[in-house]
Protein backbone atom coordinates (compact mmCIF):
# COMPACT_ATOMS: atom_id res chain seq x y z
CA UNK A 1 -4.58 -41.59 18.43
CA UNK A 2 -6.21 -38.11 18.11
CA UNK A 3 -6.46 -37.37 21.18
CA UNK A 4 -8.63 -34.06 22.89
CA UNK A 5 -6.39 -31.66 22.23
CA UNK A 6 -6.08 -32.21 18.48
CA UNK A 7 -9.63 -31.87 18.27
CA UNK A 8 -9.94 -28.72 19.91
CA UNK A 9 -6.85 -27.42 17.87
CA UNK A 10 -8.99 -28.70 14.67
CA UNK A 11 -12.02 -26.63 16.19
CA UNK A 12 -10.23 -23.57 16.62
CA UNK A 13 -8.59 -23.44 13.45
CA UNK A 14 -12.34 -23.99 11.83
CA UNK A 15 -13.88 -20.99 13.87
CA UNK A 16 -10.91 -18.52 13.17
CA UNK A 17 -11.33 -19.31 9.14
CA UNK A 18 -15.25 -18.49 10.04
CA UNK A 19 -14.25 -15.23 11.29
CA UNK A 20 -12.29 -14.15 9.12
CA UNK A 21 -14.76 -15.24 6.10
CA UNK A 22 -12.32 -17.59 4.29
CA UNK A 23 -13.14 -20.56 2.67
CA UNK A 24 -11.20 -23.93 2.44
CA UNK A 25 -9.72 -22.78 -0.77
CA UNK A 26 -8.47 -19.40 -0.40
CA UNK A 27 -7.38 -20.26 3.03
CA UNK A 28 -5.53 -23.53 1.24
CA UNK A 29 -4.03 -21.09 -1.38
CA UNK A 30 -3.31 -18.29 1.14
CA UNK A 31 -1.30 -20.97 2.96
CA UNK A 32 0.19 -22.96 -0.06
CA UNK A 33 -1.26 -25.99 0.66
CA UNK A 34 -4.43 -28.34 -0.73
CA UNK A 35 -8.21 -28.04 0.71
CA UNK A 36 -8.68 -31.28 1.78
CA UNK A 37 -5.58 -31.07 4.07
CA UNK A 38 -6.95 -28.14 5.68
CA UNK A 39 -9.99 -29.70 6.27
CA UNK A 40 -8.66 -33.00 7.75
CA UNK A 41 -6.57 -29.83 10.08
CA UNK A 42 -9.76 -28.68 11.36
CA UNK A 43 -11.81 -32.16 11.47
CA UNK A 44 -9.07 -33.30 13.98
CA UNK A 45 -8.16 -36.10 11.28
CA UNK A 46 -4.52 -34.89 10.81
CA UNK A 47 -2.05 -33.17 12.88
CA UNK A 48 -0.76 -30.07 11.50
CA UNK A 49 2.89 -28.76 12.19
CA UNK A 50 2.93 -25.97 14.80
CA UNK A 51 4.45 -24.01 11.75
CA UNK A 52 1.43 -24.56 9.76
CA UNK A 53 -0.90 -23.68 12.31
CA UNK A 54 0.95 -20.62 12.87
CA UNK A 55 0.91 -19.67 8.73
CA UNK A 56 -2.60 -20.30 8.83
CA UNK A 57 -2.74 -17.39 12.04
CA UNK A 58 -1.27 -15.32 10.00
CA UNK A 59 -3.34 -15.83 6.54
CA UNK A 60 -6.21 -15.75 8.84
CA UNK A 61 -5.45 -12.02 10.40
CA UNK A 62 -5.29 -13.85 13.83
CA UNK A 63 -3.59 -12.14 16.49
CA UNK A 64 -3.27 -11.79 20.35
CA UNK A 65 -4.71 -13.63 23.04
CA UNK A 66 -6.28 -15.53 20.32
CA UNK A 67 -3.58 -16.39 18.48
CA UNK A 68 -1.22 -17.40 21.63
CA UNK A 69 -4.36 -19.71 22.71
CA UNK A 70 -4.12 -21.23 19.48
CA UNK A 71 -0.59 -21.87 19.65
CA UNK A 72 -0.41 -23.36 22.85
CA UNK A 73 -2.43 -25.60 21.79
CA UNK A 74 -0.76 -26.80 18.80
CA UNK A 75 2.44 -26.82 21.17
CA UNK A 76 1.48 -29.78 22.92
CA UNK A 77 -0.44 -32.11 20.70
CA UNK A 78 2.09 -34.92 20.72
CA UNK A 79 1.79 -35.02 24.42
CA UNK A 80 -0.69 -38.11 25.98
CA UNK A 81 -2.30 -36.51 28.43
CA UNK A 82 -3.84 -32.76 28.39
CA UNK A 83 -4.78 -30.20 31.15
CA UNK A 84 -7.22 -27.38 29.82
CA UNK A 85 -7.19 -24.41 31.83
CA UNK A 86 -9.91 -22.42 32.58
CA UNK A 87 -13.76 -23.36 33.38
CA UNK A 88 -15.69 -26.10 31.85
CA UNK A 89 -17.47 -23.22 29.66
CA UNK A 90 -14.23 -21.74 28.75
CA UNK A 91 -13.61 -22.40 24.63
CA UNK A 92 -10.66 -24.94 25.28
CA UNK A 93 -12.00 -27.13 28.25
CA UNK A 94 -15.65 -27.10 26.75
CA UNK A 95 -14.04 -28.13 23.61
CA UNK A 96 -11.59 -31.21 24.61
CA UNK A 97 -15.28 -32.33 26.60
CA UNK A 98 -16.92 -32.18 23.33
CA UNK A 99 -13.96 -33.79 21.42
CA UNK A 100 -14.28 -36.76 23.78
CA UNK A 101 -17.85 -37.15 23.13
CA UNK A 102 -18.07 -37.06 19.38
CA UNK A 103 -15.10 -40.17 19.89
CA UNK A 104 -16.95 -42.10 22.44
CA UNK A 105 -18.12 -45.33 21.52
CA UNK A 106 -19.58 -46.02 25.72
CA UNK A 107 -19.56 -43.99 28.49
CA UNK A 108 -18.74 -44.60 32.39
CA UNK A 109 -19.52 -41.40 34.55
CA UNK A 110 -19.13 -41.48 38.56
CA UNK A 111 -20.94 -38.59 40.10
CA UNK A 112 -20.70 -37.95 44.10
CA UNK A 113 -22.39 -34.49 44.99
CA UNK A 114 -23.97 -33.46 41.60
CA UNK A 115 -26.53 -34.99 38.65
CA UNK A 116 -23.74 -35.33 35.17
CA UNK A 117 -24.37 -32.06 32.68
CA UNK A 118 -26.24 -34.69 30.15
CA UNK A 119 -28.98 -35.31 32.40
CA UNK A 120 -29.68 -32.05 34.10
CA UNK A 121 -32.33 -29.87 33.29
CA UNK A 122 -32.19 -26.22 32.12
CA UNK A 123 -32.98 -24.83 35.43
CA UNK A 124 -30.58 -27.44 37.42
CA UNK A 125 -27.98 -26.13 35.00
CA UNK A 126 -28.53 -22.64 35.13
CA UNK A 127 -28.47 -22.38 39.14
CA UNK A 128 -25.01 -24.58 39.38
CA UNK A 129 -23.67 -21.69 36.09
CA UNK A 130 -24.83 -18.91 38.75
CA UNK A 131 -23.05 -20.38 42.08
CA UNK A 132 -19.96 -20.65 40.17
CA UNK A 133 -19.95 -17.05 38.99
CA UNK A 134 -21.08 -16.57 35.75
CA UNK A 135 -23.41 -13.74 34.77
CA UNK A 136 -27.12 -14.35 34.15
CA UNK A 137 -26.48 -14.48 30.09
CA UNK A 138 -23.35 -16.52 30.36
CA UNK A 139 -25.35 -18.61 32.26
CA UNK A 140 -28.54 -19.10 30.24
CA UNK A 141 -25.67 -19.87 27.35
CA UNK A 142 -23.81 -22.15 28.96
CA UNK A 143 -27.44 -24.08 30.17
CA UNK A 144 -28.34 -23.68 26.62
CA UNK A 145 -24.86 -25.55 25.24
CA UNK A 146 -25.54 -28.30 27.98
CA UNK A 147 -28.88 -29.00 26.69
CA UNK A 148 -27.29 -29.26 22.74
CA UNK A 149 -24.78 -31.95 24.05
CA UNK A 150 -28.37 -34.66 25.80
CA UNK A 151 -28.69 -36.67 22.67
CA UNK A 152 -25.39 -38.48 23.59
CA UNK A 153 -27.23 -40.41 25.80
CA UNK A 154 -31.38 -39.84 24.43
CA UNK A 155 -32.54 -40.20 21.39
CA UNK A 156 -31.84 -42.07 17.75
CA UNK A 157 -27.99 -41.24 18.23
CA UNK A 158 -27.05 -42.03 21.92
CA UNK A 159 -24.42 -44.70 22.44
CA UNK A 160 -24.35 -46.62 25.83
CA UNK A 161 -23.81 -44.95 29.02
CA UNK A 162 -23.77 -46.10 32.39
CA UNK A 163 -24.02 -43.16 35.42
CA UNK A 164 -23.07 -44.26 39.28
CA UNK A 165 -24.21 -41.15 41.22
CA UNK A 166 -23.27 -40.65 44.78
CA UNK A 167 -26.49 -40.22 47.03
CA UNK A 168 -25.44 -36.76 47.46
CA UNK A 169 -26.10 -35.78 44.01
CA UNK A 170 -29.61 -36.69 44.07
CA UNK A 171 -29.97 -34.44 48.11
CA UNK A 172 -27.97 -31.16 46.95
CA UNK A 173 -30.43 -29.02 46.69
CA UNK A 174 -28.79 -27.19 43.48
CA UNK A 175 -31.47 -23.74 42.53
CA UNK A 176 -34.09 -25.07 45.68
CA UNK A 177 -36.36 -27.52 46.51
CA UNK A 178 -38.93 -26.93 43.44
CA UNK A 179 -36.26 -27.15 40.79
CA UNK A 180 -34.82 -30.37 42.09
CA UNK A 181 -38.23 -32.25 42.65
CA UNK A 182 -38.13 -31.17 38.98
CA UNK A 183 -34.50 -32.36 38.27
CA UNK A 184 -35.56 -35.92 39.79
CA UNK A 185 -38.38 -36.38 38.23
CA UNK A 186 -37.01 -35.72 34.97
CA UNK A 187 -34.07 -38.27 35.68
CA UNK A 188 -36.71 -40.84 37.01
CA UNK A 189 -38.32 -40.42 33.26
CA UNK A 190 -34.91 -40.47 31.70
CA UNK A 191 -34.43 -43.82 33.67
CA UNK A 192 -37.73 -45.54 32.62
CA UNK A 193 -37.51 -44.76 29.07
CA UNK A 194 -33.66 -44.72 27.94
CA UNK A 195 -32.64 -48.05 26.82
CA UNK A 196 -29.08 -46.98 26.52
CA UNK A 197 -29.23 -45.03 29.73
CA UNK A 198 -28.46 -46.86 33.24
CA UNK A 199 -28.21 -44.99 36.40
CA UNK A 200 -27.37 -46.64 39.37
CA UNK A 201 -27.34 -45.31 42.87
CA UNK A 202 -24.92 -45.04 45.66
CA UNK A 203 -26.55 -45.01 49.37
CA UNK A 204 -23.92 -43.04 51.78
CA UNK A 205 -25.03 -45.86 54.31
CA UNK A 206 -23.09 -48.28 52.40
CA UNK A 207 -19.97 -46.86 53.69
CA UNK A 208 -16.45 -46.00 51.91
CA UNK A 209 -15.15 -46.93 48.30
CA UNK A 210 -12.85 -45.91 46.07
CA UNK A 211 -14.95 -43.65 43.97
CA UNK A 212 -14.76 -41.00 47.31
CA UNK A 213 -11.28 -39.99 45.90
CA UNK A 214 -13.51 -37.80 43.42
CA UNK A 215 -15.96 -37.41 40.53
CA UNK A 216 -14.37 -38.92 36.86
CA UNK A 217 -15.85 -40.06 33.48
CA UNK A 218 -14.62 -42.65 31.59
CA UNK A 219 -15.06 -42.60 27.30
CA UNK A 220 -14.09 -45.56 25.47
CA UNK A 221 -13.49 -45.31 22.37
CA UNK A 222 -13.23 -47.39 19.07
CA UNK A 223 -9.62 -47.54 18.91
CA UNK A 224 -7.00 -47.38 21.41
CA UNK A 225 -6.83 -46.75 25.27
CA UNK A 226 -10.23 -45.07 27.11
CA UNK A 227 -9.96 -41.73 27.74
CA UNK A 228 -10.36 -40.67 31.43
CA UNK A 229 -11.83 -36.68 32.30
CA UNK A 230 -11.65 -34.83 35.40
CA UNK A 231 -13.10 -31.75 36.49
CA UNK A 232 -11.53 -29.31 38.21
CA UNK A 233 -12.66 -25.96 39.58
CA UNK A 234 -10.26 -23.71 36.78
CA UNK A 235 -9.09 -26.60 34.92
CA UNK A 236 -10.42 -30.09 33.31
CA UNK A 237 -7.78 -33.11 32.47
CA UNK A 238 -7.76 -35.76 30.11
CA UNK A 239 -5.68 -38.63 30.32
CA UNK A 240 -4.89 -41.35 27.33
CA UNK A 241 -2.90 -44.26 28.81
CA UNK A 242 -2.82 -47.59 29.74
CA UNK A 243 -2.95 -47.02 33.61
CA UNK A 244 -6.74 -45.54 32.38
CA UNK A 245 -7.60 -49.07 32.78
CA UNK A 246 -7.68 -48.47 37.03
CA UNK A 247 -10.77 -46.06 36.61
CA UNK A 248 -12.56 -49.07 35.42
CA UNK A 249 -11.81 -51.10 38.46
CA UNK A 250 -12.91 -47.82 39.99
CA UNK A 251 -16.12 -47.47 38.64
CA UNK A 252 -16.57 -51.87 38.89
CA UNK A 253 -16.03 -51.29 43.11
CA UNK A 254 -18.07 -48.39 42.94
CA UNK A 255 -20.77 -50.34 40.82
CA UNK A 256 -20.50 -53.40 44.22
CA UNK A 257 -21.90 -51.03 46.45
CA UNK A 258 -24.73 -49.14 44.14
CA UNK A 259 -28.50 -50.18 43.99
CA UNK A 260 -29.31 -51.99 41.10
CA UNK A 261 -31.12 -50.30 38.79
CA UNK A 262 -34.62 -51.06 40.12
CA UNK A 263 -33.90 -50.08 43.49
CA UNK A 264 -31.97 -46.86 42.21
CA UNK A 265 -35.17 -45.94 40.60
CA UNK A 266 -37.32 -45.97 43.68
CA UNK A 267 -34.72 -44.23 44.99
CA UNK A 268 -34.53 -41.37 42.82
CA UNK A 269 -38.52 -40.80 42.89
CA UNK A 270 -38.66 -41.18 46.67
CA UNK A 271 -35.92 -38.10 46.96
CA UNK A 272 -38.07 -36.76 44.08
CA UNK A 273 -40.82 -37.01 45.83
CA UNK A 274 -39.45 -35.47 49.05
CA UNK A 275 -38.48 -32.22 47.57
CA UNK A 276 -41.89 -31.81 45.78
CA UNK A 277 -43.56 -31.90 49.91
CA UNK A 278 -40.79 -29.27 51.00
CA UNK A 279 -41.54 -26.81 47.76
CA UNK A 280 -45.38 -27.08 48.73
CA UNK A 281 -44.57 -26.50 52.01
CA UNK A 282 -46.14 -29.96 53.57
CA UNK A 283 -42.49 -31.16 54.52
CA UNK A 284 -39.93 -29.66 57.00
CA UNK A 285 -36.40 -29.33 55.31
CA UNK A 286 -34.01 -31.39 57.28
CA UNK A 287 -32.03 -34.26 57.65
CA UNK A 288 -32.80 -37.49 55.64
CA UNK A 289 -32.26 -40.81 55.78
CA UNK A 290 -30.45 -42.76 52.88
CA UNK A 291 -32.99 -45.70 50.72
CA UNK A 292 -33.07 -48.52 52.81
């Protein structure tokens, strides 16, 4: 199976050949090999030897922290599972995400405490980029990439997906009360007019389930095992194995104790509605109660 990490590998091959301002050809010829092998290299079709990744380097002028990134990442692509380092905007981590996307055929995603990066807004985006660190361009970038990745779920090209969000997602108030009567609202629309789109809500009056171990997305994919991601604060893993299947009992427990999808929309525009009343300042911020 091509798995994340050969994608990513694939990726980074193509954007160091960019760089440098070689095409498939004189890279091929550089490296003594033919242009369509390269190119399967850098579509993530093929595997290429950690020999001939690190020939390519070298034709390429790569060297550094660039090139040891590069390596390490041909080092392991044999192995099933994958942990990229670094913040989900980081090259790597960003790039196994995007890898897993471009393979999905479905998508599961259990939220707790935030709305999923697909269906946030710019400004949602933005403020959750700040809190974690990043400077105000990094951030606007970073809001900018999220935004790129939507039409995995809206539009001609979205494939099924099916989002259980923990009622805590939809009360965080992530950049204020005005962007997240904002944030709602646009979800409530998403809701109503996304056929492949279903969002389902989890009340935190219905008590404890499995899915309060912590936040996970499931991709299946046309061939082979699903692949299971978690994210971390510095790190994001993918797993490809059989024992996947238990995130799908998971997310079915988690799905026994969410609204259905009716109720999950009244839900949604009722919280919606709330923060709209605290930004105009005709509601008292405080505690709420969860959909009855």
């Amino acid at each position: 199976m091509l798995t994340p990490r050969i994608r990513t590998l694939g990726t980074a091959l193509r954007e160091a050949r960019i760089d440098a301002r070689f095409g498939l050809r004189e890279l091929a010829r550089r490296v003594g090999t033919n242009p369509a092998l390269v190119s399967n290299w850098e579509l993530g079709q093929r595997v290429p030897a950690l020999e001939d990744v690190a020939g390519i380097l070298g034709a390429l002028g790569v060297v550094g922290a660039e090139k040891q990134r590069i390596l390490q990442l041909a080092r392991g692509t044999a192995e099933p599972g994958w942990v990229a380092r670094g913040k989900q905007s980081d090259p790597d981590h960003l790039g196994g995400l995007l890898a897993c996307e471009r393979a999905a055929t479905s998508v599961v995603e259990w939220q707790p405490l935030l709305v999923p990066g697909l269906l946030q807004i710019p400004d949602y985006a933005r403020a959750l980029f700040l809190a974690d660190g990043l400077p105000v361009k990094d951030a606007e970038r970073q809001a900018e990439i999220r935004m790129m990745r939507r039409p995995l779920v809206v539009g001609p090209g979205a494939i099924p997906c099916e989002v259980l969000l923990g009622e805590a997602a939809l009360r965080n108030p992530i950049g204020g009360p005005a962007t997240m009567a904002r944030q709602l609202r646009f979800l409530a629309d998403l809701m109503a007019t996304s056929a492949k789109l279903s969002v389902r809500v989890v009340p935190a009056s219905n008590g404890g389930h499995p899915g309060l171990a912590g936040r996970f997305c499931v991709y299946h994919v046309e061939v082979g095992d699903p692949i299971v991601y978690f994210e971390h604060q510095h790190s994001g893993a993918f797993l490809l194995d059989e024992g996947n299947d238990t995130y799908c009992e998971v997310a079915d427990r988690i799905r026994e104790v969410s609204l259905d999808s009716r109720r999950s929309a009244a839900f949604v525009q009722q919280v919606a509605q709330e923060f709209r009343e605290i930004a105009q300042g005709n509601k008292p911020e405080g505690p709420r109660n969860s959909f009855g």
